[in-house]
C-alpha atoms as a PDB file:
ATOM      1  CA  UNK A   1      29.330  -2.535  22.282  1.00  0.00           C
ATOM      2  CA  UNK A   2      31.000  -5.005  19.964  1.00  0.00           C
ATOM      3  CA  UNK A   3      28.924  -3.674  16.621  1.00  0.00           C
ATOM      4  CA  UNK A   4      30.768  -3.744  13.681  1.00  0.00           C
ATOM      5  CA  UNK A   5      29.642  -0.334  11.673  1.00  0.00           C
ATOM      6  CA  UNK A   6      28.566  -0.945   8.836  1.00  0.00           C
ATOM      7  CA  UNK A   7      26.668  -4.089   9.786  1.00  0.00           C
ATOM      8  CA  UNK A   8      23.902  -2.506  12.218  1.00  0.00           C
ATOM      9  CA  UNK A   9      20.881  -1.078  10.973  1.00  0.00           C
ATOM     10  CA  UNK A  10      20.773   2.165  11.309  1.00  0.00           C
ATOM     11  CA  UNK A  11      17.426   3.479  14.198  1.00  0.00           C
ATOM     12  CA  UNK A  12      15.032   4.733  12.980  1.00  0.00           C
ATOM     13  CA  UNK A  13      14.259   8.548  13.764  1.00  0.00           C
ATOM     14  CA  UNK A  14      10.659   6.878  15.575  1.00  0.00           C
ATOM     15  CA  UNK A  15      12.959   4.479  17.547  1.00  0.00           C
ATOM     16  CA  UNK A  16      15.563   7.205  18.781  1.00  0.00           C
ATOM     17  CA  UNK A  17      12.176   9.517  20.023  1.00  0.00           C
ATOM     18  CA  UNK A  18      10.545   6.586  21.717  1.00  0.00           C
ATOM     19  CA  UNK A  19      13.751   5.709  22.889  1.00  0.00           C
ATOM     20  CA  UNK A  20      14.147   8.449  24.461  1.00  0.00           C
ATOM     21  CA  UNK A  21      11.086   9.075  26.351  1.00  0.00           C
ATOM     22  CA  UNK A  22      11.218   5.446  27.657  1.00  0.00           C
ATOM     23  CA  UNK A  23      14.820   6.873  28.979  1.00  0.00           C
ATOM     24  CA  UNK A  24      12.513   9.560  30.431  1.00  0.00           C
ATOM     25  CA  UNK A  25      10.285   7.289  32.055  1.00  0.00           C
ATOM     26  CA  UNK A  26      13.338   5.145  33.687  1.00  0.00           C
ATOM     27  CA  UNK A  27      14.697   7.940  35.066  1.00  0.00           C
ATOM     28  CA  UNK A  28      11.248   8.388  36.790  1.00  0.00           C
ATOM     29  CA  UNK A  29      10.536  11.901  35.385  1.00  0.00           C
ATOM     30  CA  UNK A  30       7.270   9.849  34.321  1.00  0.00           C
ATOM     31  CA  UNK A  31       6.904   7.388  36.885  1.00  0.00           C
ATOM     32  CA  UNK A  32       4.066   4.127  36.118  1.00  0.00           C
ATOM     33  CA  UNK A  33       0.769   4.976  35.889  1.00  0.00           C
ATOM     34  CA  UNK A  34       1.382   9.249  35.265  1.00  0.00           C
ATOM     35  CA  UNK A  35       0.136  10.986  32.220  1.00  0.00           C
ATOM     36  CA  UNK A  36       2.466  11.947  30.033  1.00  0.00           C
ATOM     37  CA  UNK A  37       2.211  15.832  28.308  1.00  0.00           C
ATOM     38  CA  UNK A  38       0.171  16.428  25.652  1.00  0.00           C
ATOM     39  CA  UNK A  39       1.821  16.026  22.426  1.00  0.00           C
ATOM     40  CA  UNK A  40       2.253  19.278  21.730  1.00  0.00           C
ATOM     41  CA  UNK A  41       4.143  19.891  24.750  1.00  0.00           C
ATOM     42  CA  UNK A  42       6.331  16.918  24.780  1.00  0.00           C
ATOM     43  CA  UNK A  43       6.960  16.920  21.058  1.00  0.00           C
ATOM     44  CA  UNK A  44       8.330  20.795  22.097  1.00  0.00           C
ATOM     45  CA  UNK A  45      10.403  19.159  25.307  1.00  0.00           C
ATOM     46  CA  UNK A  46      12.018  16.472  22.901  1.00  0.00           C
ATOM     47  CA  UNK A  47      13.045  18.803  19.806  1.00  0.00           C
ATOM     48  CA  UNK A  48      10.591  17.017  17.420  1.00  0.00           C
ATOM     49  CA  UNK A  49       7.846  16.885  15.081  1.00  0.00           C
ATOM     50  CA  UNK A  50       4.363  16.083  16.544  1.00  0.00           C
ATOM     51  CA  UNK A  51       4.084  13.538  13.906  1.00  0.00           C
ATOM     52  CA  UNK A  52       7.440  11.867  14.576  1.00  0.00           C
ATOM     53  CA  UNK A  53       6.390  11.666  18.344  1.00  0.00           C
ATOM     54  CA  UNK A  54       3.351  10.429  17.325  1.00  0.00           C
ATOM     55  CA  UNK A  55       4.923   7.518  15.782  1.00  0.00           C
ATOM     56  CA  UNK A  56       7.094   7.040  18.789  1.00  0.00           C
ATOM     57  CA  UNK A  57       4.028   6.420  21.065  1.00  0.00           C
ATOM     58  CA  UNK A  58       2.300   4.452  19.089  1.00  0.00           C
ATOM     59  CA  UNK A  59       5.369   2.029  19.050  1.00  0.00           C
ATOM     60  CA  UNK A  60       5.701   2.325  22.727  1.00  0.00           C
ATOM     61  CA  UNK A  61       2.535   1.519  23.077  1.00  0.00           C
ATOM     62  CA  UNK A  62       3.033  -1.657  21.019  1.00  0.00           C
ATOM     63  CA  UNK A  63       6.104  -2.426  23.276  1.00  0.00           C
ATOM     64  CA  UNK A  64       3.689  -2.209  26.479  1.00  0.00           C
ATOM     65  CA  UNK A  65       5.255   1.403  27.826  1.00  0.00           C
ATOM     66  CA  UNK A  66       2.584   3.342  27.787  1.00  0.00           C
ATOM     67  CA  UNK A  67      -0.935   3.083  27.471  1.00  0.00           C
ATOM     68  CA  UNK A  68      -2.794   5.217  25.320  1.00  0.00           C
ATOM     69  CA  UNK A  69      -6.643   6.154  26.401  1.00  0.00           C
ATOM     70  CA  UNK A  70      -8.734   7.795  24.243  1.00  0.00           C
ATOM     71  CA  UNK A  71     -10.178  10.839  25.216  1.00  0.00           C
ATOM     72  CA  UNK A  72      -8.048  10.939  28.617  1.00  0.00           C
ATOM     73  CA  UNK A  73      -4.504  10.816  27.408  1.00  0.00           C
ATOM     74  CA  UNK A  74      -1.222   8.562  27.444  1.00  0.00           C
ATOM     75  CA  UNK A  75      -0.024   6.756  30.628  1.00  0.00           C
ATOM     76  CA  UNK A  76       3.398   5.046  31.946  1.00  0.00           C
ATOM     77  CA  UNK A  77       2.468   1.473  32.409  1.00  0.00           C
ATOM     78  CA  UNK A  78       4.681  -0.543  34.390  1.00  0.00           C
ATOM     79  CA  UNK A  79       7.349  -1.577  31.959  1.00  0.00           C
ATOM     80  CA  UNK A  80       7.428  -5.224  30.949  1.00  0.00           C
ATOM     81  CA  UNK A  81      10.518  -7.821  30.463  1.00  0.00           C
ATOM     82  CA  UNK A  82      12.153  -7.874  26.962  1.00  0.00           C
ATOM     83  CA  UNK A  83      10.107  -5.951  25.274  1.00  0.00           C
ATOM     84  CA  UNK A  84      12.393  -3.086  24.164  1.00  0.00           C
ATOM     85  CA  UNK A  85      12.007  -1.722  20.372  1.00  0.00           C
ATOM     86  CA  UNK A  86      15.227  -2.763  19.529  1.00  0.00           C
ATOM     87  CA  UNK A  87      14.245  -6.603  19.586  1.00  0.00           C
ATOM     88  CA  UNK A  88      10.709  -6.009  17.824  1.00  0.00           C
ATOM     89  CA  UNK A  89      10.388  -5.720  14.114  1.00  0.00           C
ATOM     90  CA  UNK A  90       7.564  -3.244  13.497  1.00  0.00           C
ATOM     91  CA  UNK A  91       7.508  -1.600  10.297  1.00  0.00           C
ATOM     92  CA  UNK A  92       9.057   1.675   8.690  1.00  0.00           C
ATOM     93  CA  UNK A  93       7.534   4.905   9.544  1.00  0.00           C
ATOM     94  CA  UNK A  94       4.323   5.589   7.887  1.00  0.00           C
ATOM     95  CA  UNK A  95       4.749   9.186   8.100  1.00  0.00           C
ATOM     96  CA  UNK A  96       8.404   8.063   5.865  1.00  0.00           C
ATOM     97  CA  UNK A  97       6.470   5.275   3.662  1.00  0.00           C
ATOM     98  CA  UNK A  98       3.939   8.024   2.639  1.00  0.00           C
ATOM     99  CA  UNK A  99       6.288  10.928   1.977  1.00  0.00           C
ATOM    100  CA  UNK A 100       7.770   7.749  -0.547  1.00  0.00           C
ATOM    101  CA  UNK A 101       4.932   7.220  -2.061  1.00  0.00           C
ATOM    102  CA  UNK A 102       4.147  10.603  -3.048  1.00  0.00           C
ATOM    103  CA  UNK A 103       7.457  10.622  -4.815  1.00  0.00           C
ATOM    104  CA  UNK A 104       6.775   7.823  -6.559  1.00  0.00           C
ATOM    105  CA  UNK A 105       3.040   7.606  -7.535  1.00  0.00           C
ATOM    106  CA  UNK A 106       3.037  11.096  -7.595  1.00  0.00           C
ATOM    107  CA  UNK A 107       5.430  11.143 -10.616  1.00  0.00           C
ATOM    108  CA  UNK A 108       4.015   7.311 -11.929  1.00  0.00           C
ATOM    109  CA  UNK A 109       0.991   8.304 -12.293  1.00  0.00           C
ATOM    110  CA  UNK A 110       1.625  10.723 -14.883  1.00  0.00           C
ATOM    111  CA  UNK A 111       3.335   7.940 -16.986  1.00  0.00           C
ATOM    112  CA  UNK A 112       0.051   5.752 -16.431  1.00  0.00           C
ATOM    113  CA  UNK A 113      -1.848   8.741 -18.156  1.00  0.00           C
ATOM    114  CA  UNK A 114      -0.240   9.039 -21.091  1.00  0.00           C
ATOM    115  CA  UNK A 115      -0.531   5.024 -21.493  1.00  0.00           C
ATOM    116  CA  UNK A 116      -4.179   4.814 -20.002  1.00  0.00           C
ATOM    117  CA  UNK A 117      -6.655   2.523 -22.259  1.00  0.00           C
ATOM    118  CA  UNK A 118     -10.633   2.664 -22.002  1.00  0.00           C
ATOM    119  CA  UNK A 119     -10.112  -1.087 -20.738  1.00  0.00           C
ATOM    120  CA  UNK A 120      -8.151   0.150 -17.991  1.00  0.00           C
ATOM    121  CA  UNK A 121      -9.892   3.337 -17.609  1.00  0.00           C
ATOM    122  CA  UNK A 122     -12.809   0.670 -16.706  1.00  0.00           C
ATOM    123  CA  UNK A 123     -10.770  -1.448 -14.496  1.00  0.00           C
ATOM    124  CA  UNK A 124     -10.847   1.720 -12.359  1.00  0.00           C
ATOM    125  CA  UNK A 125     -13.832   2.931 -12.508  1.00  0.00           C
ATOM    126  CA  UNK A 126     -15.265  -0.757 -11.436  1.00  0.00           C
ATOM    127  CA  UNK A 127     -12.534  -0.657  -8.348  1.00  0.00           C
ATOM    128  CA  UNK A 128     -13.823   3.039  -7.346  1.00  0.00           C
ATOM    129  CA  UNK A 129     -17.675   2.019  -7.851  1.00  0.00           C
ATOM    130  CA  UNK A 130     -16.435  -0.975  -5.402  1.00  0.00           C
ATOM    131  CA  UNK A 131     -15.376   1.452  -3.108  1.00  0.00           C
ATOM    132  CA  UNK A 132     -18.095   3.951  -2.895  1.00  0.00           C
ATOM    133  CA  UNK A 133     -20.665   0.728  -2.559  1.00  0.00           C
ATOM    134  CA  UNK A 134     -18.042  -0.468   0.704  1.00  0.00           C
ATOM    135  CA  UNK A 135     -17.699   2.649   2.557  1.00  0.00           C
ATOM    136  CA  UNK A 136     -21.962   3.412   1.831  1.00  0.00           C
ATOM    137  CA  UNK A 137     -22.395   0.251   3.984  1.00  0.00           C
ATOM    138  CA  UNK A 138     -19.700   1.360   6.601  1.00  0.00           C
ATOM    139  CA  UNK A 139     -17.128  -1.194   5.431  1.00  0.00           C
ATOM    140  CA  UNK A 140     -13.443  -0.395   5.024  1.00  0.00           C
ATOM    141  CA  UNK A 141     -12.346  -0.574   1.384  1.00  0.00           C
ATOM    142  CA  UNK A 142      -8.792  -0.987   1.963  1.00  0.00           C
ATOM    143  CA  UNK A 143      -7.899  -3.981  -0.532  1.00  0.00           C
ATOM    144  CA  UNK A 144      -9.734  -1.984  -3.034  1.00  0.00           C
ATOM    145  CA  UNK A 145      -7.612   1.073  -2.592  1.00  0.00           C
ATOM    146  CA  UNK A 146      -4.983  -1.345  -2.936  1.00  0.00           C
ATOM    147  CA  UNK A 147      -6.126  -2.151  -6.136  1.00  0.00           C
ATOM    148  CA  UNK A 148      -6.715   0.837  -7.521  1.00  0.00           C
ATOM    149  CA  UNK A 149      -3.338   2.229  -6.608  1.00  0.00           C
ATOM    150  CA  UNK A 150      -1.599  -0.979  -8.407  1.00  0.00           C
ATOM    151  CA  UNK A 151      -4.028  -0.504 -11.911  1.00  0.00           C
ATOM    152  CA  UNK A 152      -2.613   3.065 -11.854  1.00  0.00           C
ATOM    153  CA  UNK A 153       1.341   1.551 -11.222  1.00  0.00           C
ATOM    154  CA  UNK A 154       0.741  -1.266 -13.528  1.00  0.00           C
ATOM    155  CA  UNK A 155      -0.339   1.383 -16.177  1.00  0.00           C
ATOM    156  CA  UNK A 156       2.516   2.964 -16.108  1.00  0.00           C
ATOM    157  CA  UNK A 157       4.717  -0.446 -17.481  1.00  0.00           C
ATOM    158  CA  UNK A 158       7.408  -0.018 -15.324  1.00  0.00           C
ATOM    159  CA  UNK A 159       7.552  -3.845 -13.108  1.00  0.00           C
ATOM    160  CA  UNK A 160      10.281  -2.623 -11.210  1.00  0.00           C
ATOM    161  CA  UNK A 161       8.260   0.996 -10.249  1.00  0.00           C
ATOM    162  CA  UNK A 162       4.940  -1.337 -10.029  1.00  0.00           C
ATOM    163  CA  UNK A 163       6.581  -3.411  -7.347  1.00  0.00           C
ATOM    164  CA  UNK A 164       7.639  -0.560  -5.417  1.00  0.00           C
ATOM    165  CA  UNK A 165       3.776   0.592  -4.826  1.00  0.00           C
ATOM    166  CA  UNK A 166       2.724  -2.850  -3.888  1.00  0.00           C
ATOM    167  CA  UNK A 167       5.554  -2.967  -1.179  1.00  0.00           C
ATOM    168  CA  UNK A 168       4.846   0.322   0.146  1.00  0.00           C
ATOM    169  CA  UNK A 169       1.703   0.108  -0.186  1.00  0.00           C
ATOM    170  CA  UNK A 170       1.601  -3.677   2.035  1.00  0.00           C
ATOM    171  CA  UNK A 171       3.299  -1.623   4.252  1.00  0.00           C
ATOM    172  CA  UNK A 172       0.223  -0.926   5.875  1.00  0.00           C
ATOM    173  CA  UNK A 173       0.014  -4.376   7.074  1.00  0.00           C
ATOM    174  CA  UNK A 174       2.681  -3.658   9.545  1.00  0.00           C
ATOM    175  CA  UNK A 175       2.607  -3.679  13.252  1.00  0.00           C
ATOM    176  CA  UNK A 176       2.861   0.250  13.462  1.00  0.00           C
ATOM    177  CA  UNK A 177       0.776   1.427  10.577  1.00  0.00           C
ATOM    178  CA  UNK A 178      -1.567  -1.225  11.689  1.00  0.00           C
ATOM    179  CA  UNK A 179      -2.016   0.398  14.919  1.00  0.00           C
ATOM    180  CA  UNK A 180      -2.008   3.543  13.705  1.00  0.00           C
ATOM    181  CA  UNK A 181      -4.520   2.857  11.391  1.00  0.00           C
ATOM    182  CA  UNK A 182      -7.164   1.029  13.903  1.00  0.00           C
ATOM    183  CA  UNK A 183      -6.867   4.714  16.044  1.00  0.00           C
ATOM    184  CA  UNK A 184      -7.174   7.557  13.271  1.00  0.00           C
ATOM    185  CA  UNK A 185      -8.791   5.418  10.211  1.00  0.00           C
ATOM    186  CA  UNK A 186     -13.299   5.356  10.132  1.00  0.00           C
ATOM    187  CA  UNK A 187     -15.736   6.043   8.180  1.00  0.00           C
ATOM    188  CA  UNK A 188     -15.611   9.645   6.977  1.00  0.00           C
ATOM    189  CA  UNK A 189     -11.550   9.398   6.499  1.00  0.00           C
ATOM    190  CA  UNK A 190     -12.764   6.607   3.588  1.00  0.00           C
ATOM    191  CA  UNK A 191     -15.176   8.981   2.439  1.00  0.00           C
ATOM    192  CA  UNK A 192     -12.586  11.823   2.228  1.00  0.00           C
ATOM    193  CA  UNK A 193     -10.437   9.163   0.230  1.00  0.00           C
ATOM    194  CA  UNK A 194     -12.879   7.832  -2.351  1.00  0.00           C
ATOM    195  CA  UNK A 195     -14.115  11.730  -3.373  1.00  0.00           C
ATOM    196  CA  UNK A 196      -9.663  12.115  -3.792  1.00  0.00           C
ATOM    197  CA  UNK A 197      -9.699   8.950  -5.719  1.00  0.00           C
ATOM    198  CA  UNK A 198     -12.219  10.384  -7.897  1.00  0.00           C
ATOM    199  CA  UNK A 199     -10.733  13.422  -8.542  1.00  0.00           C
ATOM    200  CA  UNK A 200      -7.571  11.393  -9.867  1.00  0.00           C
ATOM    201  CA  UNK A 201      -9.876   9.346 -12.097  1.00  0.00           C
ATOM    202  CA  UNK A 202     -11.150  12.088 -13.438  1.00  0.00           C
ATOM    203  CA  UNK A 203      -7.403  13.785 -14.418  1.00  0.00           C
ATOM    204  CA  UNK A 204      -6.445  10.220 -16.067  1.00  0.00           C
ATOM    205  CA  UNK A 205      -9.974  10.129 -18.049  1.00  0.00           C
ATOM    206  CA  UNK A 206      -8.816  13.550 -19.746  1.00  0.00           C
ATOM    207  CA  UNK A 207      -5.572  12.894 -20.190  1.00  0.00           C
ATOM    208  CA  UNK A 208      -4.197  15.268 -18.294  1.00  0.00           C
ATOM    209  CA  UNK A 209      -1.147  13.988 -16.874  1.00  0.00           C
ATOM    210  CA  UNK A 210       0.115  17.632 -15.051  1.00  0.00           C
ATOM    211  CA  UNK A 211      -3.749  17.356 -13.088  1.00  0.00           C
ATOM    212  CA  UNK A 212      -3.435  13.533 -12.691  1.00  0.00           C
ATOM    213  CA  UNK A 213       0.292  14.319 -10.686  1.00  0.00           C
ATOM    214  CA  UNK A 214      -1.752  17.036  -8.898  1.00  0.00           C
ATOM    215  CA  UNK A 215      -4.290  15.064  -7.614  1.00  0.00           C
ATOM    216  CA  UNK A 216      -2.105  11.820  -6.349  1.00  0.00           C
ATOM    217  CA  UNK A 217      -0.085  14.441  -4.642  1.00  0.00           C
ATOM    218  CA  UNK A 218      -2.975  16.092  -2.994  1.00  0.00           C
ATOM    219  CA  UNK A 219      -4.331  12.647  -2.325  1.00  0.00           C
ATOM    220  CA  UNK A 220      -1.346  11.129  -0.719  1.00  0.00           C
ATOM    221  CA  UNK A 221      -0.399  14.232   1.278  1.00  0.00           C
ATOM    222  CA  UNK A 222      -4.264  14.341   2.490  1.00  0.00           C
ATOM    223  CA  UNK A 223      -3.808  10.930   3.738  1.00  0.00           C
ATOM    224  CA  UNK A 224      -1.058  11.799   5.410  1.00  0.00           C
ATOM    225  CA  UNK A 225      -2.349  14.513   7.535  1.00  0.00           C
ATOM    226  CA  UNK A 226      -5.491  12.084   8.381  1.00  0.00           C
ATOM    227  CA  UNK A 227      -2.847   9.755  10.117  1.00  0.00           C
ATOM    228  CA  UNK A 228      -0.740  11.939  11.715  1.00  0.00           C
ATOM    229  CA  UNK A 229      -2.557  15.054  12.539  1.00  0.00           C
ATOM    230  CA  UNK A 230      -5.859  14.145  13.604  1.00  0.00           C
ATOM    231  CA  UNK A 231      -6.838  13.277  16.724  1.00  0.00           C
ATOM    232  CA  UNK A 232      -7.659   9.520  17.951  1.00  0.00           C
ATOM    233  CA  UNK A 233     -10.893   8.953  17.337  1.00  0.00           C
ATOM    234  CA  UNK A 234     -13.003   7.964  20.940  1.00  0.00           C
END
């Protein structure tokens, strides 16, 4: 390889799993159309987390390797023509983008307390009325818990933080968290996220910036484990 270090970005830890159990599946220990282990088991054959596997399917999956079948399992499809990983461009890992995030708001948003105003203590409350009136009617609320995310950021009056959250928080738009979103995200996970929205609300409407960090925290590592520990919903 004619790389020049340096230059070459470096693979992701998602890309090096799924690169490896495509190697697998080449070298016909999972020929087309077998199931492949549960994750449990194959997460314990590879040396990795369940929720770095996880990851790993899900962009095979996108790359046409395997197909993944609710309720039944994941199976080898026959592997198409240029589609490896290393030529498609999709996304950071969200398991990565959300342990970032609750650095970052997790810390921010006890800056935001100690500058909150009633006008936007209201902005919120508006954005998390929004909410509850979207995910009552079975709707997904996601562009308002966009918004509510960036009132807390913007609160804070750091741009450079602010912009941080928004780009992280787009993130979600990506071809992986996309994906991974359309299999674990419904109905009650919203629910689950507007009562943890509420509960920061509440910490920034007393002022109490050491509660306020608690309950981002909680709320971001929550999210987290609704991604990539739950099952895919049928």
């Amino acid at each position: 390889m004619n790389e020049h270090p340096g230059h070459a970005e470096p693979r992701r830890l998602y890309q090096q799993i799924a690169d490896s159990v495509r190697h697998l599946i080449r070298e016909g220990r999972f020929p087309a159309g077998s199931r492949l282990p549960a994750e449990r088991e194959l997460a314990q054959q590879l040396g990795v987390s369940r929720p770095s596997l996880r990851e790993a399917l899900i962009a095979l999956e996108i790359a046409g390797n395997v197909e993944i079948r609710m309720g039944s399992g994941i199976y080898v499809t026959k592997e198409p023509e240029a589609r490896a990983l290393q030529g498609i461009s999709i996304g950071e890992s969200p398991l990565e983008i959300m342990q970032a995030r609750q650095v970052i708001e997790g810390s921010l948003v006890g800056l935001a307390c100690a500058r909150m105003t009633p006008e936007a203590l209201t902005r919120l409350r508006a954005t998390l009325d929004a909410m509850r009136a979207n995910v009552g009617a079975d709707r997904k609320a996601m562009e308002l818990d966009r918004q509510f995310h960036l009132l807390i950021a913007e609160q804070a009056g750091n741009s450079v933080l602010t912009r941080i959250v928004r780009d992280l928080f787009d993130e979600r738009h990506s071809p992986l968290t996309a994906q991974i979103r359309s299999r674990f995200e419904d109905n009650d996970t919203w629910v689950s996220a507007l009562a943890e929205h509420e509960m920061v609300y509440a910490a920034l409407e007393a002022r109490d910036p050491l509660l306020a960090q608690a309950a981002m925290r909680t709320h971001l590592e929550r999210s987290k484990r609704r991604w990539m520990d739950n099952e895919p919903r049928d």
